[in-house]
Protein backbone atom coordinates (compact mmCIF):
# COMPACT_ATOMS: atom_id res chain seq x y z
CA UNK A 1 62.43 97.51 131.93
CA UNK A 2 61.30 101.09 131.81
CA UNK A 3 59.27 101.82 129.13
CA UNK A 4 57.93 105.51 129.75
CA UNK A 5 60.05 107.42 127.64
CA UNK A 6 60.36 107.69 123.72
CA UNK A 7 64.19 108.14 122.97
CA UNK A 8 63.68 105.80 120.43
CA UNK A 9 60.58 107.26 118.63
CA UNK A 10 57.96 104.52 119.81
CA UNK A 11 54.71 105.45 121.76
CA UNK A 12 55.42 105.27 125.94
CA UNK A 13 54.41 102.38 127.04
CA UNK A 14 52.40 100.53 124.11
CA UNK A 15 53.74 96.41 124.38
CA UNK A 16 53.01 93.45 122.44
CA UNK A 17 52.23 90.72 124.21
CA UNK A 18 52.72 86.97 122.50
CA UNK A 19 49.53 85.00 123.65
CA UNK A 20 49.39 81.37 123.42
CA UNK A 21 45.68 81.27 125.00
CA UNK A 22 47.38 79.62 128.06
CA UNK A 23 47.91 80.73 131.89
CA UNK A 24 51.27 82.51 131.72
CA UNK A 25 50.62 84.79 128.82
CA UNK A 26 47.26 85.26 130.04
CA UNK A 27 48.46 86.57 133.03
CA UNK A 28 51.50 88.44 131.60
CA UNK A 29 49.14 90.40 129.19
CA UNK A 30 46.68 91.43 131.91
CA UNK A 31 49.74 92.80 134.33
CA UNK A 32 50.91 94.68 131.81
CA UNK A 33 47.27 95.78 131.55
CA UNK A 34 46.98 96.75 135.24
CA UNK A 35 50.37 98.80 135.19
CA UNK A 36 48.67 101.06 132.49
CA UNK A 37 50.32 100.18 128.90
CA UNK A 38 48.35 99.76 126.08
CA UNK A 39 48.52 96.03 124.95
CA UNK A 40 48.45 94.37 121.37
CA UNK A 41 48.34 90.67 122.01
CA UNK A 42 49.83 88.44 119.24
CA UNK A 43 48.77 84.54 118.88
CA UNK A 44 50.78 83.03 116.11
CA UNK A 45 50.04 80.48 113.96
CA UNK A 46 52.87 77.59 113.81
CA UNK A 47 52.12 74.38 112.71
CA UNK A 48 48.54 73.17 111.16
CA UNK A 49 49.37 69.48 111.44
CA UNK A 50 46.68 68.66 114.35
CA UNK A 51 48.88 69.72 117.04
CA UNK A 52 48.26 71.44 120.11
CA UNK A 53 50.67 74.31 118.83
CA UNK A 54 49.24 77.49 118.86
CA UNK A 55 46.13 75.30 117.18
CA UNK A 56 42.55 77.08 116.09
CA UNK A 57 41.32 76.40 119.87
CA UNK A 58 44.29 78.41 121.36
CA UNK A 59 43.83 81.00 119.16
CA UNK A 60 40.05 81.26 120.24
CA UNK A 61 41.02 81.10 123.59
CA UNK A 62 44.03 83.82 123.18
CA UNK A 63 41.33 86.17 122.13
CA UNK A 64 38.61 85.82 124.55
CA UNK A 65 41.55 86.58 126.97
CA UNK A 66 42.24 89.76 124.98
CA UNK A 67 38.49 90.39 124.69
CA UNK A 68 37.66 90.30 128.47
CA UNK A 69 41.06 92.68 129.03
CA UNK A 70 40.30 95.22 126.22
CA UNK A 71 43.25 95.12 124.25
CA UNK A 72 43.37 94.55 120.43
CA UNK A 73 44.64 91.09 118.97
CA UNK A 74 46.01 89.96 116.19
CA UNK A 75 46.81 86.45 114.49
CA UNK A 76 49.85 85.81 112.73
CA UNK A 77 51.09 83.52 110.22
CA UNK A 78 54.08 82.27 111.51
CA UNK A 79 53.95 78.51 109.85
CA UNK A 80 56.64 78.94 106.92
CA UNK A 81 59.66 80.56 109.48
CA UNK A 82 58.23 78.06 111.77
CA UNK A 83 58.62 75.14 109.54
CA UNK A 84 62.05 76.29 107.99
CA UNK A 85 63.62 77.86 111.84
CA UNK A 86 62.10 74.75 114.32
CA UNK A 87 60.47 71.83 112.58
CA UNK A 88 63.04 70.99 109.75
CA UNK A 89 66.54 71.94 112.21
CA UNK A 90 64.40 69.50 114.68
CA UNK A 91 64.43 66.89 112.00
CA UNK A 92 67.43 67.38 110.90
CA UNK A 93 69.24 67.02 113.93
CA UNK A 94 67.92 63.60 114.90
CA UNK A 95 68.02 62.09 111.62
CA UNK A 96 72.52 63.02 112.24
CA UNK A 97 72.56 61.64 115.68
CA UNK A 98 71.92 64.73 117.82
CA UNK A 99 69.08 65.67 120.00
CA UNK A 100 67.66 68.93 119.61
CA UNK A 101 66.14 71.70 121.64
CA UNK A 102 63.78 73.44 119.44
CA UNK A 103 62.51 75.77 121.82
CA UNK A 104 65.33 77.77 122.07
CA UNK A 105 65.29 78.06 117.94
CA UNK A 106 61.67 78.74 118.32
CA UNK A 107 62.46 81.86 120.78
CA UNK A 108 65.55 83.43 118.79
CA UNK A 109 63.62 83.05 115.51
CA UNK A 110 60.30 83.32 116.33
CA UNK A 111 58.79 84.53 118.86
CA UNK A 112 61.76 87.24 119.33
CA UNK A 113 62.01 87.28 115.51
CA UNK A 114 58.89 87.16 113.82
CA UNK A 115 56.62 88.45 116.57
CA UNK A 116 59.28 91.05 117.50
CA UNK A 117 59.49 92.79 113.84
CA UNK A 118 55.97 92.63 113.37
CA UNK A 119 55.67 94.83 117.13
CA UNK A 120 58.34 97.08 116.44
CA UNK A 121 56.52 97.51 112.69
CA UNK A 122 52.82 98.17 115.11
CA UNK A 123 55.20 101.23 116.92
CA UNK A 124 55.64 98.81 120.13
CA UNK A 125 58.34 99.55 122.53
CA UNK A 126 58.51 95.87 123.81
CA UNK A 127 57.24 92.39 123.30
CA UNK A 128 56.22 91.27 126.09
CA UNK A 129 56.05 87.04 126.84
CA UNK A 130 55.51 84.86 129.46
CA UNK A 131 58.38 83.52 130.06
CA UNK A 132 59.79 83.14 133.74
CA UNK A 133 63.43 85.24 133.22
CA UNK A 134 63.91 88.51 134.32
CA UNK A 135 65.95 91.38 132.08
CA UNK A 136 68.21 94.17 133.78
CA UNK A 137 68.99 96.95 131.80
CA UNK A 138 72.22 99.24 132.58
CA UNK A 139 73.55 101.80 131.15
CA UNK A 140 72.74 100.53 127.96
CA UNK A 141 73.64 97.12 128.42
CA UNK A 142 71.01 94.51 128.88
CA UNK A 143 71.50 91.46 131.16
CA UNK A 144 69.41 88.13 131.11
CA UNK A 145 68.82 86.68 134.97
CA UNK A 146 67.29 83.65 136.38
CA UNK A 147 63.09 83.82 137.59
CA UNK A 148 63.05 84.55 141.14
CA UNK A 149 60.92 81.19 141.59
CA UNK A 150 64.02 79.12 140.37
CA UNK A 151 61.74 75.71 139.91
CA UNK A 152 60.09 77.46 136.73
CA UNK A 153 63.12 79.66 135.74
CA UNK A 154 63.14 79.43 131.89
CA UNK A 155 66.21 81.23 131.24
CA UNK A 156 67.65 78.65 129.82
CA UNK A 157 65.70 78.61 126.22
CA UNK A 158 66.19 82.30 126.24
CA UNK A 159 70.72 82.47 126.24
CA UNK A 160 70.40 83.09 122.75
CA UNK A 161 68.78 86.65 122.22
CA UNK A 162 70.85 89.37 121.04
CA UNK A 163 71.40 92.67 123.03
CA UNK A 164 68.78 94.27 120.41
CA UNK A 165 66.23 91.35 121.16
CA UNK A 166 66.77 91.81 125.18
CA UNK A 167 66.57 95.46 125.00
CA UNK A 168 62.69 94.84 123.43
CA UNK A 169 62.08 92.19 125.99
CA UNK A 170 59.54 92.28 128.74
CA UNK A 171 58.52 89.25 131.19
CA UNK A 172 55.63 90.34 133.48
CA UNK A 173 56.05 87.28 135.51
CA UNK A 174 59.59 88.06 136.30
CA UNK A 175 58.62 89.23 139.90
CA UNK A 176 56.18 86.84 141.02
CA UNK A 177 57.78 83.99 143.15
CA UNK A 178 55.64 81.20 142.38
CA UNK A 179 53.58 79.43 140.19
CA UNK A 180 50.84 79.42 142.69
CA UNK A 181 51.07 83.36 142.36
CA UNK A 182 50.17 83.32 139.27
CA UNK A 183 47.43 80.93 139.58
CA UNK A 184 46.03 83.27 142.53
CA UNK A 185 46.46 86.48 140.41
CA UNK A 186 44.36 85.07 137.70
CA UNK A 187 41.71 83.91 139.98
CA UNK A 188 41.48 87.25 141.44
CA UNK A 189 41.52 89.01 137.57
CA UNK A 190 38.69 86.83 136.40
CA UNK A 191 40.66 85.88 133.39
CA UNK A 192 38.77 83.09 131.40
CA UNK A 193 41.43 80.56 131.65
CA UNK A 194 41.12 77.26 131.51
CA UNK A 195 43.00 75.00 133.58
CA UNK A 196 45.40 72.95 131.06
CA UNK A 197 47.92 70.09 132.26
CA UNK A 198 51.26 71.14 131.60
CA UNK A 199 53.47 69.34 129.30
CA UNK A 200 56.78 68.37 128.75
CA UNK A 201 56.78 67.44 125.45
CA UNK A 202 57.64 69.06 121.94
CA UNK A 203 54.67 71.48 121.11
CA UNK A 204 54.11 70.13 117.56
CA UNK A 205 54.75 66.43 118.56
CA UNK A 206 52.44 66.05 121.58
CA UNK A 207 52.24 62.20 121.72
CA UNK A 208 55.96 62.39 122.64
CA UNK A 209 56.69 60.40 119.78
CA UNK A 210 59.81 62.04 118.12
CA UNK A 211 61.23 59.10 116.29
CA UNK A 212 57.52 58.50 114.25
CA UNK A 213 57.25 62.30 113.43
CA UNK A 214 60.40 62.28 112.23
CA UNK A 215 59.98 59.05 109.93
CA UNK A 216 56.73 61.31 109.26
CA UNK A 217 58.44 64.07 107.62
CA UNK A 218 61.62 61.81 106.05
CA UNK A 219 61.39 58.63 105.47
CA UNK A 220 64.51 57.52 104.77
CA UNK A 221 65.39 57.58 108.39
CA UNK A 222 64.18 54.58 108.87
CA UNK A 223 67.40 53.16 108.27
CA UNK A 224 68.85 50.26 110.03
CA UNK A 225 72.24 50.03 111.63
CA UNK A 226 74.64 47.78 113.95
CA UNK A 227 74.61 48.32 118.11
CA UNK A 228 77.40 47.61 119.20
CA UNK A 229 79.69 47.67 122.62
CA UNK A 230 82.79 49.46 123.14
CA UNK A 231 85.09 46.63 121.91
CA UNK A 232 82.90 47.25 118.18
CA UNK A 233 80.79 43.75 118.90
CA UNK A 234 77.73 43.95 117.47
CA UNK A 235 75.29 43.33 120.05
CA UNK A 236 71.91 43.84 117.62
CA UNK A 237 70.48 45.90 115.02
CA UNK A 238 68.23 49.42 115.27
CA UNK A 239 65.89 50.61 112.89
CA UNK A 240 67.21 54.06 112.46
CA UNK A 241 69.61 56.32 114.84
CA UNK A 242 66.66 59.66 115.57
CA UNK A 243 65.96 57.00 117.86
CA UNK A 244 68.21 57.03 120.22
CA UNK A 245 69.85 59.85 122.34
CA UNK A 246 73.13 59.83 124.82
CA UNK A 247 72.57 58.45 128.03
CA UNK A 248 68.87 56.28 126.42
CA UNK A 249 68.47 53.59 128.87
CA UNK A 250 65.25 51.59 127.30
CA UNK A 251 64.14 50.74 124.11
CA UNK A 252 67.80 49.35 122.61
CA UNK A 253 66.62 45.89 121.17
CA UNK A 254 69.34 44.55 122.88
CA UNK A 255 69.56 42.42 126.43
CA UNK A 256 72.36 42.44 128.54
CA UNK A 257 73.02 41.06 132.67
CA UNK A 258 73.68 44.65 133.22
CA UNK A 259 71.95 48.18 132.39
CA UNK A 260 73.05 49.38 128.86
CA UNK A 261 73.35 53.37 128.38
CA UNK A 262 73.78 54.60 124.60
CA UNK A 263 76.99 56.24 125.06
CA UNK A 264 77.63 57.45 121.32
CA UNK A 265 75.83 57.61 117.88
CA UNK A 266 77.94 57.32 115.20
CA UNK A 267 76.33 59.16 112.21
CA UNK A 268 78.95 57.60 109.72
CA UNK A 269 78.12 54.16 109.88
CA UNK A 270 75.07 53.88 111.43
CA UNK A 271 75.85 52.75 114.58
CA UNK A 272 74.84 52.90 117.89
CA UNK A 273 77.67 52.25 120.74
CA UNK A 274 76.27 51.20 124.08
CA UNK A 275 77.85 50.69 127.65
CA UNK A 276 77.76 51.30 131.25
CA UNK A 277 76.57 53.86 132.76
CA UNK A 278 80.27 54.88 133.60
CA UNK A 279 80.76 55.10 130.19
CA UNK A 280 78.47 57.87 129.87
CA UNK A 281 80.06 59.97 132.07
CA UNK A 282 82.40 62.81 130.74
CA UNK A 283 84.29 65.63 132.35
CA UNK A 284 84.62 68.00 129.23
CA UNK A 285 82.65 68.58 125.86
CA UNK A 286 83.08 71.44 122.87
CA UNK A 287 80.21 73.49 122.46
CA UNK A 288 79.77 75.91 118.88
CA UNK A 289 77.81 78.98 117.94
CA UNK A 290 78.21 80.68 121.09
CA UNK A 291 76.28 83.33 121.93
CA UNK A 292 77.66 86.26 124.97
CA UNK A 293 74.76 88.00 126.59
CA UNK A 294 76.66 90.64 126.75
CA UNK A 295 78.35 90.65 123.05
CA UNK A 296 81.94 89.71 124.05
CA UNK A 297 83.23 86.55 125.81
CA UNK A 298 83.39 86.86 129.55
CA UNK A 299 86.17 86.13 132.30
CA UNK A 300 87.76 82.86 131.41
CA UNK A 301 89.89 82.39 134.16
CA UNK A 302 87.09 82.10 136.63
CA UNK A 303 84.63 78.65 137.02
CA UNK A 304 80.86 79.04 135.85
CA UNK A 305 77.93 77.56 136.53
CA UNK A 306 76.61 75.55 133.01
CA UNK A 307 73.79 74.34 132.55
CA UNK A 308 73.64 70.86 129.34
CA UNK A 309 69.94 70.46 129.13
CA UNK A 310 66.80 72.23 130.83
CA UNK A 311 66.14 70.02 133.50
CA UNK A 312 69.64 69.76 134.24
CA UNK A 313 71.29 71.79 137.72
CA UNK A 314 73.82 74.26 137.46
CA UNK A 315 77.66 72.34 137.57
CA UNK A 316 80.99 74.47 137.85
CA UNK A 317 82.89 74.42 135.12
CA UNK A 318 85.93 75.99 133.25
CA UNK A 319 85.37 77.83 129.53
CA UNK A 320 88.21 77.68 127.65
CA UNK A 321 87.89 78.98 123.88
CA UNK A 322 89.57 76.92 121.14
CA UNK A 323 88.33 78.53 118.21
CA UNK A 324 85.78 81.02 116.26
CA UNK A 325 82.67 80.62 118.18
CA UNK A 326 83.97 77.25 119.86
CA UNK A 327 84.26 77.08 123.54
CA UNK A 328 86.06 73.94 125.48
CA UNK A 329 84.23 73.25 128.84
CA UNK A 330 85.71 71.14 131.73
CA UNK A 331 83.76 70.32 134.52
CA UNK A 332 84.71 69.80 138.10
CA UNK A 333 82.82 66.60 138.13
CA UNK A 334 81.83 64.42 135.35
CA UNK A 335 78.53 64.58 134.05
CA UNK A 336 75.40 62.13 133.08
CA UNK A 337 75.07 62.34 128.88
CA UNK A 338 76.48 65.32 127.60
CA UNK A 339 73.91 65.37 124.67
CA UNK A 340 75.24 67.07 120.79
CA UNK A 341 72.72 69.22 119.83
CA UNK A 342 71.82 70.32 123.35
CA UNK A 343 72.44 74.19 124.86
CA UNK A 344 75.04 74.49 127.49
CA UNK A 345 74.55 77.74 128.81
CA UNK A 346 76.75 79.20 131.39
CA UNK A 347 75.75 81.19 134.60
CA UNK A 348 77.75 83.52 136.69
CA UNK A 349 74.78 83.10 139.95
CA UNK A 350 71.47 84.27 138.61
CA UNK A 351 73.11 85.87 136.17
CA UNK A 352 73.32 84.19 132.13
CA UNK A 353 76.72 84.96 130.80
CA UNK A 354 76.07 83.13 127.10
CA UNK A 355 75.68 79.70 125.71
CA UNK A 356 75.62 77.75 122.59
CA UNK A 357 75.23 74.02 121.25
CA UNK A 358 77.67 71.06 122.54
CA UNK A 359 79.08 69.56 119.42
CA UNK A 360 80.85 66.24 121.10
CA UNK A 361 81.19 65.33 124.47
CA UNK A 362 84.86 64.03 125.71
CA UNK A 363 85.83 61.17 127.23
CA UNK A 364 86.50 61.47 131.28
């Protein structure tokens, strides 16, 4: 992104940076440093429930980063959107059977919401973030692409910004190929970093334990229902269906002589339907609320790569569109636990053509 000129009235070259304290935006804020823009970092503030999100100690740490670079920071309050845009959708979600991705609500709303308005309000041309995703910009249309180190790509939590959010988007870690690269570069900046373990895990429910913050924050979830197999024979009883998700392997309360797989969760009466893994499998699902990169729907006569959860790779697939905002996907092959309340986002090569949420997966 070229950010030299002023077409749009903002000051050439001033960015906002979000800062979490951590290595990425540390390292994103000081390249932006080193190319000569002036840099506002932003921490926000999300959750004060003992959490390692964006807690006191990151904040302290996001400005002694800002400190030793020179650049002015500020904290915001981002805990109400945060609660009402992440935590309660996350919550939500479970307690009706789906699994959730609240990173990529966190993103849209937040961080390219919040953190975005307040910039553009602070006469930024850009908010900058550490993400690893990489933005093109044509002729006045903006295009969202893959990290060239495609073991950290994060383009994936990112399918849902708007061409106004992309064309305000800058990712200083775009062109570096590794993660080692960025460890190097903030050896050689001095940046007082500290080495943290990377997680996996929900930001405001560290332990991993989804099902107890849920109960946590609604306690009527805690509500028991039948398991049962395919034929409808109950098989045992579970304390509550946010805890289970398609394709759960452990943790049923059942025993069986072979491997059980929750295959469905059926919000209506409670239940939780089990099987083989076979059973899991599916060829097609719906998926709502679909977002184009672009702002209108792409080829549909040609296969895409989509992608139904983060860690999952890239499968060929046919987009078909069935309604307003609905889009039917086949795959080639079937597929492991097409998850509701997942992203499927769809890739044409590097490139992210859209995405949106899978609302039922299909039988095979």
């Amino acid at each position: 992104m070229h950010l030299q000129t002023n077409a749009d009235g903002t000051r050439p070259g001033r960015i906002a940076i979000a800062m979490s304290g951590g290595a990425d935006s540390s390292a994103a804020a000081a390249i932006l440093v080193d190319r000569g823009h002036e840099v506002i970092g932003f921490t926000a503030r999300m959750w004060n429930d003992g959490s390692r999100c964006c807690s006191e100690e990151d904040v302290v740490r996001a400005r002694e980063v800002a400190w030793f670079l020179g650049i002015r920071h500020h904290v915001l309050n981002a805990t109400e959107i945060f609660a009402q845009e992440v935590v309660d959708p996350f919550v939500a979600e479970y307690v009706n059977g789906r699994t959730p991705s609240p990173c990529i609500n966190c993103n849209e709303m937040v961080k390219f919401g919040l953190l975005l308005r307040r910039a553009v309000q602070l006469d930024c041309a850009a908010l900058a973030t550490g993400h690893y995703a990489r933005v093109v910009s044509d002729s006045g249309l903006h295009s969202l692409f893959c990290a060239r180190d495609t073991t950290r790509d994060q383009s994936y939590f990112l399918h849902r910004l708007s061409q106004e959010q992309l064309s305000r988007s800058v990712f200083p870690l775009a062109d570096l190929m590794k993660k080692t690269e960025v460890t190097d570069y903030i050896a050689r900046r001095g940046l007082p970093v500290q080495n943290r373990p990377e997680s996996r895990d929900v930001c405001f429910v560290p332990d991993g334990n989804y099902a107890g913050f849920v109960e946590t924050r609604m306690p009527e979830a805690r509500k028991p229902g039948p398991v049962l197999d395919i034929s409808g024979r109950t098989l045992g009883l579970h304390q509550g269906v946010h805890r289970f998700t398609i394709g759960q392997r452990h943790g049923l309360g059942v025993s069986a002589p072979e491997p059980l797989y929750v295959i469905r969760i059926d919000k209506r009466n409670g239940a939780v339907v089990v099987g083989s893994r076979e059973q899991v499998m599916s060829r097609s699902c719906d998926v709502e609320d679909i977002n184009w990169i672009s702002g209108t729907p792409p080829d549909f006569s040609r296969l895409y790569e989509t992608r139904i959860r983060y860690n999952h790779a890239p499968e060929p697939a046919t987009l078909s569109p069935v309604g307003d905002g609905v889009v039917h996907i086949s795959f080639v092959e079937p597929q492991f636990a097409i998850t509701p309340g997942q992203a499927a986002v769809f890739y044409d090569g590097q490139q992210v053509v859209g995405g949106g949420w899978i609302a039922s997966p299909l039988t095979a």
